[in-house]
PDB file of N, CA and C in Angstrom:
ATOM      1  N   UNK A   1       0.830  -1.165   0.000  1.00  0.00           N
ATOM      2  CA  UNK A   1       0.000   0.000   0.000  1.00  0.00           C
ATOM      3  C   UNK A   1       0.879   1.233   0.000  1.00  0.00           C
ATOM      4  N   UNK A   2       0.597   2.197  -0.663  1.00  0.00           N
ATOM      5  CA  UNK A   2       1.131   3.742  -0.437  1.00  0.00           C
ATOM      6  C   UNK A   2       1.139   4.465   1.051  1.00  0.00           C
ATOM      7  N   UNK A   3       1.619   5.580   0.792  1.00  0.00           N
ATOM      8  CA  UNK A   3       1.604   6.518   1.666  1.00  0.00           C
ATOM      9  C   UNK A   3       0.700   6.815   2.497  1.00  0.00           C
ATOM     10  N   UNK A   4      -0.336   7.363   1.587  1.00  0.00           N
ATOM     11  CA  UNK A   4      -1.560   7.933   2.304  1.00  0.00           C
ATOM     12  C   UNK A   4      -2.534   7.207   2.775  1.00  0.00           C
ATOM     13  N   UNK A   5      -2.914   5.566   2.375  1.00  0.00           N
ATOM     14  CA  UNK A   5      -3.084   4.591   3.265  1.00  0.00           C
ATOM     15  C   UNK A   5      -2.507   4.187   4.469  1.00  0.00           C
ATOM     16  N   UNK A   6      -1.414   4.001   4.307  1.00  0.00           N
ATOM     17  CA  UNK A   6      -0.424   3.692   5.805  1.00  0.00           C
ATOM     18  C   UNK A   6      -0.749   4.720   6.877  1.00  0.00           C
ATOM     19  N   UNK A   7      -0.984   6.287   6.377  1.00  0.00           N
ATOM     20  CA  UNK A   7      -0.579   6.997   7.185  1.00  0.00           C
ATOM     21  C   UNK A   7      -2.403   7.109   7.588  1.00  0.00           C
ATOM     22  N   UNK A   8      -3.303   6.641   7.192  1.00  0.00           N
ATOM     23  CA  UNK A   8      -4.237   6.408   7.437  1.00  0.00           C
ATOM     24  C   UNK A   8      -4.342   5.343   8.557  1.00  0.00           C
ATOM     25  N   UNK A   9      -4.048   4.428   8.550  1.00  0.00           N
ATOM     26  CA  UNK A   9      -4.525   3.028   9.127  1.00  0.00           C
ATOM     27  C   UNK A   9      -3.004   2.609  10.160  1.00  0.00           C
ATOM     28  N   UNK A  10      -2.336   3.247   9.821  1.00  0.00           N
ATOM     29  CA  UNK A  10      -1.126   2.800  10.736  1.00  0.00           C
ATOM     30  C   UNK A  10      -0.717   2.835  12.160  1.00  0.00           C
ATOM     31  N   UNK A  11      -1.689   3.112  12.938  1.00  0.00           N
ATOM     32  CA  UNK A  11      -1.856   2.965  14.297  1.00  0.00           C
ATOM     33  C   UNK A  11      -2.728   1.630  14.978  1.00  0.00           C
ATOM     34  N   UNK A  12      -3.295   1.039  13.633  1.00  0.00           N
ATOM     35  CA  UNK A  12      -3.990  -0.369  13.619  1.00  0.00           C
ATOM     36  C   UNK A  12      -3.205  -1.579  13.816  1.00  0.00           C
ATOM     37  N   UNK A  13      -2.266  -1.371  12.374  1.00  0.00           N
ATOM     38  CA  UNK A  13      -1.871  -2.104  12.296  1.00  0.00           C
ATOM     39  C   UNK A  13      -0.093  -2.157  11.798  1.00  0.00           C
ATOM     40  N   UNK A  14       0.626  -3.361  12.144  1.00  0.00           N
ATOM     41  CA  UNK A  14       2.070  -3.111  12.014  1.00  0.00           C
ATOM     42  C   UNK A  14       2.248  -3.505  10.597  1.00  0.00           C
ATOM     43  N   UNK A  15       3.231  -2.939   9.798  1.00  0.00           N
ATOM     44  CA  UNK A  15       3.677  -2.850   8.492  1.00  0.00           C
ATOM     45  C   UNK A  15       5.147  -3.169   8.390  1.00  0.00           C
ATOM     46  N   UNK A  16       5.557  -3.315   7.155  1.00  0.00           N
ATOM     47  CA  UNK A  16       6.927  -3.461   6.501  1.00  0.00           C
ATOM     48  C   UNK A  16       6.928  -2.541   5.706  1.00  0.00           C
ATOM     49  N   UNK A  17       8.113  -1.663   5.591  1.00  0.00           N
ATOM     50  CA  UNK A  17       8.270  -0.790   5.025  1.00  0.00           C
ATOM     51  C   UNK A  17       9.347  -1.780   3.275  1.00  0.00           C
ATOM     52  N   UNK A  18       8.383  -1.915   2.225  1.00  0.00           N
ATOM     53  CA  UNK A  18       9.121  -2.663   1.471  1.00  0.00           C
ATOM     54  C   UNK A  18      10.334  -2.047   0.637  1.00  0.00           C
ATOM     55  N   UNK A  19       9.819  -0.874   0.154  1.00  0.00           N
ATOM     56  CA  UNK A  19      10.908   0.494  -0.796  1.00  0.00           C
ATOM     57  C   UNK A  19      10.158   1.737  -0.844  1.00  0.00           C
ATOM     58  N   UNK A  20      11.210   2.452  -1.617  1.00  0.00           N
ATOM     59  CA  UNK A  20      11.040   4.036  -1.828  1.00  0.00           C
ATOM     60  C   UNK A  20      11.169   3.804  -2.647  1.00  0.00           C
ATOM     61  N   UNK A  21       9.892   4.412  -3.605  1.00  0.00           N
ATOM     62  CA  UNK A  21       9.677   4.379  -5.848  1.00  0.00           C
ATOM     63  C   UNK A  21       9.645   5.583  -6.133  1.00  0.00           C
ATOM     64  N   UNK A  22      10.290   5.461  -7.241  1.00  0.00           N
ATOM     65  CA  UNK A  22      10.222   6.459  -8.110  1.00  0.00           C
ATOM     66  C   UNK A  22       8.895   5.890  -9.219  1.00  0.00           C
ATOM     67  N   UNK A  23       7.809   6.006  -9.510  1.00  0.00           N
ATOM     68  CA  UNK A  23       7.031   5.305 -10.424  1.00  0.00           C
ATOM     69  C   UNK A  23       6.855   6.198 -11.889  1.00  0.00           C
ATOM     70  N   UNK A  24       6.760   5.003 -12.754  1.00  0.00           N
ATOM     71  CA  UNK A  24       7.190   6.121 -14.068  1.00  0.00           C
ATOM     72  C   UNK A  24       6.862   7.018 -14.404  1.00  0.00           C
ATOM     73  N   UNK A  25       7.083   8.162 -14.804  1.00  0.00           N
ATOM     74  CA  UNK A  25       6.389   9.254 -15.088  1.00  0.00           C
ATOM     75  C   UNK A  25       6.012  10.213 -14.203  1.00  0.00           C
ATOM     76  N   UNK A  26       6.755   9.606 -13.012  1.00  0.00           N
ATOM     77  CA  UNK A  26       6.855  11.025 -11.976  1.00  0.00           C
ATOM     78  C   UNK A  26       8.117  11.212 -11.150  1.00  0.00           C
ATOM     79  N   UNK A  27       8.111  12.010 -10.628  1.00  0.00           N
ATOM     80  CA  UNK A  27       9.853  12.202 -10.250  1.00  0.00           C
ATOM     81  C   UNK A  27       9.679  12.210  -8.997  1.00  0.00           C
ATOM     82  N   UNK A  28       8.328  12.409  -7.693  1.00  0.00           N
ATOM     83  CA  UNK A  28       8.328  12.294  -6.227  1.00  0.00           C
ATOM     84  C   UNK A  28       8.514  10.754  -5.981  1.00  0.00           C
ATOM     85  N   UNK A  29       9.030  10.968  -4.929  1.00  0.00           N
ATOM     86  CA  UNK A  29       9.193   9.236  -4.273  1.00  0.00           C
ATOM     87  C   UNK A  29       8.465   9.130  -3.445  1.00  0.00           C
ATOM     88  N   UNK A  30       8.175   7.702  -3.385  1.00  0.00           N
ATOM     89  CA  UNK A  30       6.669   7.315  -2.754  1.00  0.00           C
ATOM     90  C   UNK A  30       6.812   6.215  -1.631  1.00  0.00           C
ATOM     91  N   UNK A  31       6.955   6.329  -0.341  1.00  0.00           N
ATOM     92  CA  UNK A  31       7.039   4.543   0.214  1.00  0.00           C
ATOM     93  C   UNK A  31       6.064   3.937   0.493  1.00  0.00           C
ATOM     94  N   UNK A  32       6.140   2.559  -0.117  1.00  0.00           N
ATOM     95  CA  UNK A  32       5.318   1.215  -0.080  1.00  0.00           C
ATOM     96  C   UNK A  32       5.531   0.566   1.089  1.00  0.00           C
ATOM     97  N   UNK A  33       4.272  -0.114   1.426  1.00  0.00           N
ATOM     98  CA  UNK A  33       4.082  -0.761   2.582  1.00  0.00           C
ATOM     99  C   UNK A  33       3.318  -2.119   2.381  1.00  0.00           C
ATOM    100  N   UNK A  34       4.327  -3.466   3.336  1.00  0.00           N
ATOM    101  CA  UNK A  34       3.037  -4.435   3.258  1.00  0.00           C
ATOM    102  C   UNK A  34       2.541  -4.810   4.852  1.00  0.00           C
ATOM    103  N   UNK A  35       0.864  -4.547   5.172  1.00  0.00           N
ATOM    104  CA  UNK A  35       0.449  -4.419   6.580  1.00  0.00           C
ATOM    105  C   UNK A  35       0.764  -6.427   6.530  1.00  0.00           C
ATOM    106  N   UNK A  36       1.445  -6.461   8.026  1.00  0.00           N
ATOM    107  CA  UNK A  36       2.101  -7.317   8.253  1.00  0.00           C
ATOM    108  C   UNK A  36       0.355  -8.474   9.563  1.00  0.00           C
ATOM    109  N   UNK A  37       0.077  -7.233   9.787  1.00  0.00           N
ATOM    110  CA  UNK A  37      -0.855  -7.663  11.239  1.00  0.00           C
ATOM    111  C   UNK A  37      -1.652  -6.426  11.873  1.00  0.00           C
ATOM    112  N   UNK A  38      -2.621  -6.902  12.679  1.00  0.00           N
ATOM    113  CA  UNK A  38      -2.936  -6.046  13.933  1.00  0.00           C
ATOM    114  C   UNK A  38      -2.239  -5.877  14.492  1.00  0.00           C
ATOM    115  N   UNK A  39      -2.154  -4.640  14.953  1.00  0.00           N
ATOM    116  CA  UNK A  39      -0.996  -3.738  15.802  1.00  0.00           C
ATOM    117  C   UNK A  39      -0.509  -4.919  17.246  1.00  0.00           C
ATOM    118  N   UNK A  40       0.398  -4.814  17.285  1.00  0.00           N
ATOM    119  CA  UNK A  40       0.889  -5.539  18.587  1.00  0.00           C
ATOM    120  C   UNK A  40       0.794  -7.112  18.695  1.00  0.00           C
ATOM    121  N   UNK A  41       0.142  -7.596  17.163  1.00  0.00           N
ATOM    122  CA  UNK A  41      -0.178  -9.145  17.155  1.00  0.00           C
ATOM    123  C   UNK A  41       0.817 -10.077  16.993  1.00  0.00           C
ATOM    124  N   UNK A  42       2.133  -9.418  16.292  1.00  0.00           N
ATOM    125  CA  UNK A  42       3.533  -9.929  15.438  1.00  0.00           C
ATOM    126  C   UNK A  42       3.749 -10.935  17.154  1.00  0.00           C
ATOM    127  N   UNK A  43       4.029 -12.013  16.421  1.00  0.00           N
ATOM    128  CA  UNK A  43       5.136 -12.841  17.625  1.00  0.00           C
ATOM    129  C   UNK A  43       6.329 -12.574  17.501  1.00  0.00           C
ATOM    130  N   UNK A  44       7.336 -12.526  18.509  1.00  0.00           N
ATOM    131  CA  UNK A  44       8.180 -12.043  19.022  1.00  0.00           C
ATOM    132  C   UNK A  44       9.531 -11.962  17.467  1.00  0.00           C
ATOM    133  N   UNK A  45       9.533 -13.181  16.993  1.00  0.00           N
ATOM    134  CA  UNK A  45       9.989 -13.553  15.528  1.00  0.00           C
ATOM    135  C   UNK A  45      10.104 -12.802  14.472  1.00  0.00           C
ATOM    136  N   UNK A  46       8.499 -12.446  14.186  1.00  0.00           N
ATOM    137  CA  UNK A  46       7.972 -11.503  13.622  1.00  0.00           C
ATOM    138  C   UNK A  46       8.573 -10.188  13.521  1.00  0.00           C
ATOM    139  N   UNK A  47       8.514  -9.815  14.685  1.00  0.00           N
ATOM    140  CA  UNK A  47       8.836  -8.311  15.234  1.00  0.00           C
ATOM    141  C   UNK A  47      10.700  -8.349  15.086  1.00  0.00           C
ATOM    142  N   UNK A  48      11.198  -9.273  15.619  1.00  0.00           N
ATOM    143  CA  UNK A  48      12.751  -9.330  15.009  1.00  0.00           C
ATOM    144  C   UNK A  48      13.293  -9.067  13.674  1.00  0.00           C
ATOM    145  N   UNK A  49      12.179  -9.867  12.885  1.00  0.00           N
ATOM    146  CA  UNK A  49      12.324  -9.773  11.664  1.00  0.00           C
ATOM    147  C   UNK A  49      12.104  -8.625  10.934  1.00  0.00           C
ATOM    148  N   UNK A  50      11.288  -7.754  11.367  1.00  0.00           N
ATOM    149  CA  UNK A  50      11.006  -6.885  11.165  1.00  0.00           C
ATOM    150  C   UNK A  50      11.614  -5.555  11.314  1.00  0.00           C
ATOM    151  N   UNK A  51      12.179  -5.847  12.706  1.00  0.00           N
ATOM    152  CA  UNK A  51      13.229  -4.427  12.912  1.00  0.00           C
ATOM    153  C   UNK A  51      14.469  -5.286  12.140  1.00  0.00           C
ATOM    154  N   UNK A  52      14.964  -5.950  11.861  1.00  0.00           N
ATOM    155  CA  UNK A  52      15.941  -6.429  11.478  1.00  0.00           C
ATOM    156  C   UNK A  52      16.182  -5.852   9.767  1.00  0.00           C
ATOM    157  N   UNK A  53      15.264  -5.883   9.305  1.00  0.00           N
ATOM    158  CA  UNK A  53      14.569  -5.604   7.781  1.00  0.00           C
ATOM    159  C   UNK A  53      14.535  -4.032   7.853  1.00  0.00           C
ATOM    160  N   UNK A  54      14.055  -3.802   8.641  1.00  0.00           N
ATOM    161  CA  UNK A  54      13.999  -1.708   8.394  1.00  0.00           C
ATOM    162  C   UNK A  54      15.568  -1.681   8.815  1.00  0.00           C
ATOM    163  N   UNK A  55      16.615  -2.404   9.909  1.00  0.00           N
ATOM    164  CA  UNK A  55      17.495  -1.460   9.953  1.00  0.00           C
ATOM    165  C   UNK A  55      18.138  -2.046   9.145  1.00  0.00           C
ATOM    166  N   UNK A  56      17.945  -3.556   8.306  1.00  0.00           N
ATOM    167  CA  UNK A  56      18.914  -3.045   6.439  1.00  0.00           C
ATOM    168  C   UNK A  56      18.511  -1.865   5.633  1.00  0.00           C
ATOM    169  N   UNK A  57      17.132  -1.609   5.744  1.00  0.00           N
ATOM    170  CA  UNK A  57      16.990  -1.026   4.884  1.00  0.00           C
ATOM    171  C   UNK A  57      17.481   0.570   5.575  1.00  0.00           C
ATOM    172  N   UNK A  58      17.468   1.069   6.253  1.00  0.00           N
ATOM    173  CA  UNK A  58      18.640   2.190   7.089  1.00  0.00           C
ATOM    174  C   UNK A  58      19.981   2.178   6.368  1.00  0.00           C
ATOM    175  N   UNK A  59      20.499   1.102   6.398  1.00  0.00           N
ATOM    176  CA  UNK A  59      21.764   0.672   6.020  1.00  0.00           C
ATOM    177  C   UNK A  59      21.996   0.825   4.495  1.00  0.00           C
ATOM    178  N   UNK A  60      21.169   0.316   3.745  1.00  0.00           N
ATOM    179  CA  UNK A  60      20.770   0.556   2.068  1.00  0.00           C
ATOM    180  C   UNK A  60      20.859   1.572   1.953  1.00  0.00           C
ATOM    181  N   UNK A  61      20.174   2.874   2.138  1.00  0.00           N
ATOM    182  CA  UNK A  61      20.002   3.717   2.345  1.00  0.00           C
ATOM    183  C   UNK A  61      21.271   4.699   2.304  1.00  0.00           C
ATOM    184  N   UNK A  62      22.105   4.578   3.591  1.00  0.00           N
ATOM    185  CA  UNK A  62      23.406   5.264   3.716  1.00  0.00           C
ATOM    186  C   UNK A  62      24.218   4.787   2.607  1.00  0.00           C
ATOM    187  N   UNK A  63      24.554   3.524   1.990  1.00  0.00           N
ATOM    188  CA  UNK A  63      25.006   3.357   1.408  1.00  0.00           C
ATOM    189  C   UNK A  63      25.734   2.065   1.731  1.00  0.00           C
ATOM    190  N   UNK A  64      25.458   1.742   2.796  1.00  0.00           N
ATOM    191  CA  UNK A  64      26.486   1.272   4.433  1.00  0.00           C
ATOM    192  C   UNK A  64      25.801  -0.414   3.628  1.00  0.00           C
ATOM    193  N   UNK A  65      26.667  -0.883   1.883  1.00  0.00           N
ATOM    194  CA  UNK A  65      26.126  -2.548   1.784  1.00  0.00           C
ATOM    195  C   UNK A  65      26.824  -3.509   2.574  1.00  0.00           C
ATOM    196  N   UNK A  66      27.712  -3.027   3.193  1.00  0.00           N
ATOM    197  CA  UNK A  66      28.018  -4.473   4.514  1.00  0.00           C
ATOM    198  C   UNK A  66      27.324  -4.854   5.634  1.00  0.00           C
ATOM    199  N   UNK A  67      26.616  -3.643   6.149  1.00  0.00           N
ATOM    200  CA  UNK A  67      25.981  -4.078   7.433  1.00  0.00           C
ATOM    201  C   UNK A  67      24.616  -4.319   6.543  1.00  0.00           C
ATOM    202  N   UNK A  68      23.781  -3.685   5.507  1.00  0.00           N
ATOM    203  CA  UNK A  68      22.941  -3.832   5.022  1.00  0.00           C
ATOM    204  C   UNK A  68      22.846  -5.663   4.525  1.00  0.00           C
ATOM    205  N   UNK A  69      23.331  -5.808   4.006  1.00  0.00           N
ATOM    206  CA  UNK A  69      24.101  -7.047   3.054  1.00  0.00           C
ATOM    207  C   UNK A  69      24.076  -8.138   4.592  1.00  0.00           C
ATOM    208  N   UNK A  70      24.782  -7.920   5.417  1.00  0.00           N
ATOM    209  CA  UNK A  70      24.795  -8.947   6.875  1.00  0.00           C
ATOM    210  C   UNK A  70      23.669  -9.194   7.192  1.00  0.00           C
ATOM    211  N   UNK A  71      22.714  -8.101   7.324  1.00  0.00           N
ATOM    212  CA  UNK A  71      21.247  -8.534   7.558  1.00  0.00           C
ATOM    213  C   UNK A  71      20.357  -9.150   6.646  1.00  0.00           C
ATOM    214  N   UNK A  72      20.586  -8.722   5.322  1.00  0.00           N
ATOM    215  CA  UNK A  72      19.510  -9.336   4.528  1.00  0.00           C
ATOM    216  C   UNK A  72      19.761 -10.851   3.878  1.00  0.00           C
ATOM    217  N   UNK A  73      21.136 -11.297   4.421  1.00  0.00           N
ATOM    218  CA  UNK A  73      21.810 -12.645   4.083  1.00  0.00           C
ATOM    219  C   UNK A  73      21.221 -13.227   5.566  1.00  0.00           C
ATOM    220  N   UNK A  74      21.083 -12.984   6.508  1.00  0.00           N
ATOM    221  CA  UNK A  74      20.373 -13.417   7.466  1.00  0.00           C
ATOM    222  C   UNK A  74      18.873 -13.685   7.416  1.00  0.00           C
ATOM    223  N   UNK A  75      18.596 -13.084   7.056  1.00  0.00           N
ATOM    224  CA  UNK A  75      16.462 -12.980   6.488  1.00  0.00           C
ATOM    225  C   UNK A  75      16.532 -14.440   5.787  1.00  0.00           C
ATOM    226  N   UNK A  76      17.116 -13.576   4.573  1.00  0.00           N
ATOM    227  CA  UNK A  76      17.026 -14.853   3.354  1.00  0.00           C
ATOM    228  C   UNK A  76      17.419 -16.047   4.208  1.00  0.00           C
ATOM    229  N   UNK A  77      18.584 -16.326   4.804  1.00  0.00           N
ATOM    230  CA  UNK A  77      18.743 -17.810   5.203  1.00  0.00           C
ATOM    231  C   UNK A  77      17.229 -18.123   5.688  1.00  0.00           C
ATOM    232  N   UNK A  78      17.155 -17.261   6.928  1.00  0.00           N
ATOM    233  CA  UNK A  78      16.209 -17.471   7.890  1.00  0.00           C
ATOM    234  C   UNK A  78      14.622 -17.932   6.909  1.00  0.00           C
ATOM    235  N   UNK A  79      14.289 -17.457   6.078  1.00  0.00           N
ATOM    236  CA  UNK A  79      13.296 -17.156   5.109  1.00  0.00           C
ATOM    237  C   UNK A  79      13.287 -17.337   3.612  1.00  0.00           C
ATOM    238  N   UNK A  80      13.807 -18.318   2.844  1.00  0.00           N
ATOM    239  CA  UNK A  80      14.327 -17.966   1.239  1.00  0.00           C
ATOM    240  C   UNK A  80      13.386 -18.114   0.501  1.00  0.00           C
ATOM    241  N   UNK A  81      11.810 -18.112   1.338  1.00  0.00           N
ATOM    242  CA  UNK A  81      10.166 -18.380   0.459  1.00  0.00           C
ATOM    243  C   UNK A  81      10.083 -16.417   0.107  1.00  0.00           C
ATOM    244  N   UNK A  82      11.063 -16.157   1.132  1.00  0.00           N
ATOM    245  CA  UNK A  82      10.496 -14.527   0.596  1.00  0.00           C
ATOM    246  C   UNK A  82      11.290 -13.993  -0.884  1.00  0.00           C
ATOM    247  N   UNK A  83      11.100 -13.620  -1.563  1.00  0.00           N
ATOM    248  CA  UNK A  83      11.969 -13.121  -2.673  1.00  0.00           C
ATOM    249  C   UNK A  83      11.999 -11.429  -2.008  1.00  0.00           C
ATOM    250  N   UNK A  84      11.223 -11.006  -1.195  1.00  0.00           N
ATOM    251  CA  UNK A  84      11.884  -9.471  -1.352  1.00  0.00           C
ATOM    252  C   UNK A  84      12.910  -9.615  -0.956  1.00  0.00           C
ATOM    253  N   UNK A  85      13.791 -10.142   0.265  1.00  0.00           N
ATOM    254  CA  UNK A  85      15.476 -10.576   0.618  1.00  0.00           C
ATOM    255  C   UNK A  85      16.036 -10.692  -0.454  1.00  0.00           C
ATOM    256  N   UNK A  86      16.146 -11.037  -1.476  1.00  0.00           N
ATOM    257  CA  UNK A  86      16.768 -11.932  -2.727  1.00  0.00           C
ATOM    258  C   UNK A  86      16.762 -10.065  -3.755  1.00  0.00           C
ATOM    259  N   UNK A  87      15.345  -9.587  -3.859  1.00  0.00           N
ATOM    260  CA  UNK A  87      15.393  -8.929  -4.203  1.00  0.00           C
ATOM    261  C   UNK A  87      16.596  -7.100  -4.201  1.00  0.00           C
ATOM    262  N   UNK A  88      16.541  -7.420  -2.838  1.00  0.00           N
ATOM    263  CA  UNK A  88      17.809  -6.395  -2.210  1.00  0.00           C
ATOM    264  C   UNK A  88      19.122  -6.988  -2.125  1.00  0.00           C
ATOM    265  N   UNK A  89      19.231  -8.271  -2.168  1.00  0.00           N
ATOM    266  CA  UNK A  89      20.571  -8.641  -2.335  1.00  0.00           C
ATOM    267  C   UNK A  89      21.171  -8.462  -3.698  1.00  0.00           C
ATOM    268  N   UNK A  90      20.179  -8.592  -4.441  1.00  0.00           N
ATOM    269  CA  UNK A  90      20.843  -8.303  -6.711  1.00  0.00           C
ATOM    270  C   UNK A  90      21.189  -6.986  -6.102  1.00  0.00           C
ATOM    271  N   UNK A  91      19.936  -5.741  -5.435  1.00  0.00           N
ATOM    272  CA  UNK A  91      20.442  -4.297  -5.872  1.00  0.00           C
ATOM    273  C   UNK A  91      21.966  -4.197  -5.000  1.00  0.00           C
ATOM    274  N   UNK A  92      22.108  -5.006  -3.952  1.00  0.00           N
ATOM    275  CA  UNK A  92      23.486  -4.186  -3.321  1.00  0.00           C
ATOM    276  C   UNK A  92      24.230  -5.213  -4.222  1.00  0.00           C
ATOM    277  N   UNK A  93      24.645  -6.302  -4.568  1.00  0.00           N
ATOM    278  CA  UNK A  93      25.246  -6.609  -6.110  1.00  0.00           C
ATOM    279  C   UNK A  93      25.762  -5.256  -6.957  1.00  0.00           C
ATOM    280  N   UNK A  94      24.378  -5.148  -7.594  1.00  0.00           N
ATOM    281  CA  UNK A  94      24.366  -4.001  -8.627  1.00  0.00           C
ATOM    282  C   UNK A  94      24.861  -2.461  -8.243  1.00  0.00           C
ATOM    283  N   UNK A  95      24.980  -2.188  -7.310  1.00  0.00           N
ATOM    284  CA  UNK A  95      25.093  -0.840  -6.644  1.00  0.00           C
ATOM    285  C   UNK A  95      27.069  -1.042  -6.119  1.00  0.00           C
ATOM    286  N   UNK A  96      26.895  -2.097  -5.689  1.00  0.00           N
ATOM    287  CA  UNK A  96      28.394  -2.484  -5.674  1.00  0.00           C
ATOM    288  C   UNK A  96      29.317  -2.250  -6.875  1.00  0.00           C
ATOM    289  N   UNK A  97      28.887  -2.595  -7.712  1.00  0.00           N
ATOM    290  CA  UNK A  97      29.397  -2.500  -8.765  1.00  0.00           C
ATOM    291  C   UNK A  97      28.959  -1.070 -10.266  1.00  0.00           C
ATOM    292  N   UNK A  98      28.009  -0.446  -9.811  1.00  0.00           N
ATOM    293  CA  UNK A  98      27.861   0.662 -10.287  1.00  0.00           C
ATOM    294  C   UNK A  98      26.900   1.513  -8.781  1.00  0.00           C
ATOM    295  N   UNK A  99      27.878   2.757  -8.525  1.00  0.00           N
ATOM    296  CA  UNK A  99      27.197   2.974  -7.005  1.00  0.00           C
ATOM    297  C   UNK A  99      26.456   4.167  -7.544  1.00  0.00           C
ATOM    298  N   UNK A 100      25.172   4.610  -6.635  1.00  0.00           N
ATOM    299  CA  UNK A 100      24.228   5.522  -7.241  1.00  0.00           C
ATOM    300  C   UNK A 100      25.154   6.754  -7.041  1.00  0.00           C
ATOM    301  N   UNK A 101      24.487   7.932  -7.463  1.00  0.00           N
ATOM    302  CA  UNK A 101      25.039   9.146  -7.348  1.00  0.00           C
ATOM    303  C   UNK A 101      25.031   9.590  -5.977  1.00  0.00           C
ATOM    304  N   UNK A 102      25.941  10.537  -5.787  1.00  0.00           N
ATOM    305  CA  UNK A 102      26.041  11.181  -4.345  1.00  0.00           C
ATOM    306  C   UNK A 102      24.922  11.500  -3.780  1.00  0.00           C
ATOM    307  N   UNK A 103      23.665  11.943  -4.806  1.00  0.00           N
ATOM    308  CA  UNK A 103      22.409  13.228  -3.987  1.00  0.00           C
ATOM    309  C   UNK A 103      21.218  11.516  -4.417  1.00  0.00           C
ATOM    310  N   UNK A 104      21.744  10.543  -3.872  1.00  0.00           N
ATOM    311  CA  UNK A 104      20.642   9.051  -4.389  1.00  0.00           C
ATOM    312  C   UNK A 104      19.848   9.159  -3.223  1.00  0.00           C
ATOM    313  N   UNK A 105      18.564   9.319  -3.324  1.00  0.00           N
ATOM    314  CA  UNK A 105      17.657   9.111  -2.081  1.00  0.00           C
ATOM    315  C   UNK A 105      17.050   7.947  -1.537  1.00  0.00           C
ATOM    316  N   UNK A 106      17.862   7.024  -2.484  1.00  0.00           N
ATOM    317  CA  UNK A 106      17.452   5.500  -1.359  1.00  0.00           C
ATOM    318  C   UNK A 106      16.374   5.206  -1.817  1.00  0.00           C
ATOM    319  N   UNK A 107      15.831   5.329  -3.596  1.00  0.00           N
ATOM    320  CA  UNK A 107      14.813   5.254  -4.347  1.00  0.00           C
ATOM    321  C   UNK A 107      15.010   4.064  -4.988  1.00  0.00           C
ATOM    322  N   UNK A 108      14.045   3.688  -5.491  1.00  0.00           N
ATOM    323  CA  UNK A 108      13.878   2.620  -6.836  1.00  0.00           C
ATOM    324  C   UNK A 108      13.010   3.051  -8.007  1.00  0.00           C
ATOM    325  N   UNK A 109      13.791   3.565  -9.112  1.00  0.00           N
ATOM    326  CA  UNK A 109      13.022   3.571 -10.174  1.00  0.00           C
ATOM    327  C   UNK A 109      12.241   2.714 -11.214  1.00  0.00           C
ATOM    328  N   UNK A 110      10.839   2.641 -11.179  1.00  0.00           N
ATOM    329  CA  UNK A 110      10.498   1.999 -11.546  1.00  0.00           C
ATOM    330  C   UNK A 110      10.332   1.741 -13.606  1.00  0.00           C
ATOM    331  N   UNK A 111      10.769   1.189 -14.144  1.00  0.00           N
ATOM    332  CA  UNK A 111      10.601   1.416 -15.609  1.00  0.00           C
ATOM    333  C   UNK A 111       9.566   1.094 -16.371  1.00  0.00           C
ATOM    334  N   UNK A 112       8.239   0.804 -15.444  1.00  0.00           N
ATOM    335  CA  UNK A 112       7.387   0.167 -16.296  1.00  0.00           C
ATOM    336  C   UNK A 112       6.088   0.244 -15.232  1.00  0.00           C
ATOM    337  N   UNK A 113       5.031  -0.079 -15.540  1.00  0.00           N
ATOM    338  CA  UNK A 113       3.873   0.729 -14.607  1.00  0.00           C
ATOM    339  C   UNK A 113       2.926  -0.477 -14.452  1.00  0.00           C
ATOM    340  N   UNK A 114       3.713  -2.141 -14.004  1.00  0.00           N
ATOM    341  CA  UNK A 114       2.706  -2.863 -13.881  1.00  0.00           C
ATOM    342  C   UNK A 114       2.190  -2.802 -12.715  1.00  0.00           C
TER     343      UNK A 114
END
C-alpha cells in the first residue's frame, strides 16, 4: 500500500516498510508498505524480523552494503520463500558495482507501470 493509506490506518496495524519508488512518469518518491498484522499481534519472531529488515533497509540507504548485506543474508537464510530478501541482495550486487550518485535518495526507479 502507499503513503496515504499507511498513514491512514497505521496505528492499527504493524507494516513493513518494502521500498522508496520512483514510479514512471513522476519524479516524487513514494514509500510502499506491506500491513504485516494487527498492531501488537507480530510474535516475538515476527517483530525481530522486522526491525531487522527496516534497519537493512537504514543501512541501504546510507550506502552502508556491509551491514545492510549482513542482515539481509540473514532474512534470506532465515526465510528464502520470501523473494523481497533476494530482491535487495541483486540491488546491493548491482550498486556495488555501479554505485548511485552522491544526492541518491534511497529510491527505486520503476521502468514500467505494472
Amino acid at each position: 500500500m502507499g503513503e496515504n493509506t499507511y498513514a491512514a490506518v497505521n496505528e492499527f496495524f504493524d507494516f513493513l516498510e518494502l521500498d522508496r519508488v520512483k514510479v514512471k512518469g513522476r519524479e516524487a518518491t513514494v514509500a510502499i508498505y506491506q500491513p504485516l498484522g494487527l498492531a501488537d499481534a507480530l510474535s516475538d519472531s515476527e517483530r525481530a524480523d522486522q526491525e531487522c529488515f527496516h534497519l537493512a533497509l537504514e543501512h541501504f540507504r546510507e550506502c552502508d552494503w556491509d551491514q545492510a548485506e549482513q542482515r539481509l543474508v540473514a532474512l534470506n537464510e532465515a526465510h528464502p520463500e520470501r523473494r523481497l530478501y533476494r530482491i535487495y541482495l541483486d540491488r546491493f550486487r548491482h550498486y556495488r558495482q555501479s554505485p548511485p550518485p552522491a544526492n541518491w535518495d534511497g529510491s527505486f526507479s520503476h521502468t514500467s507501470t505494472l
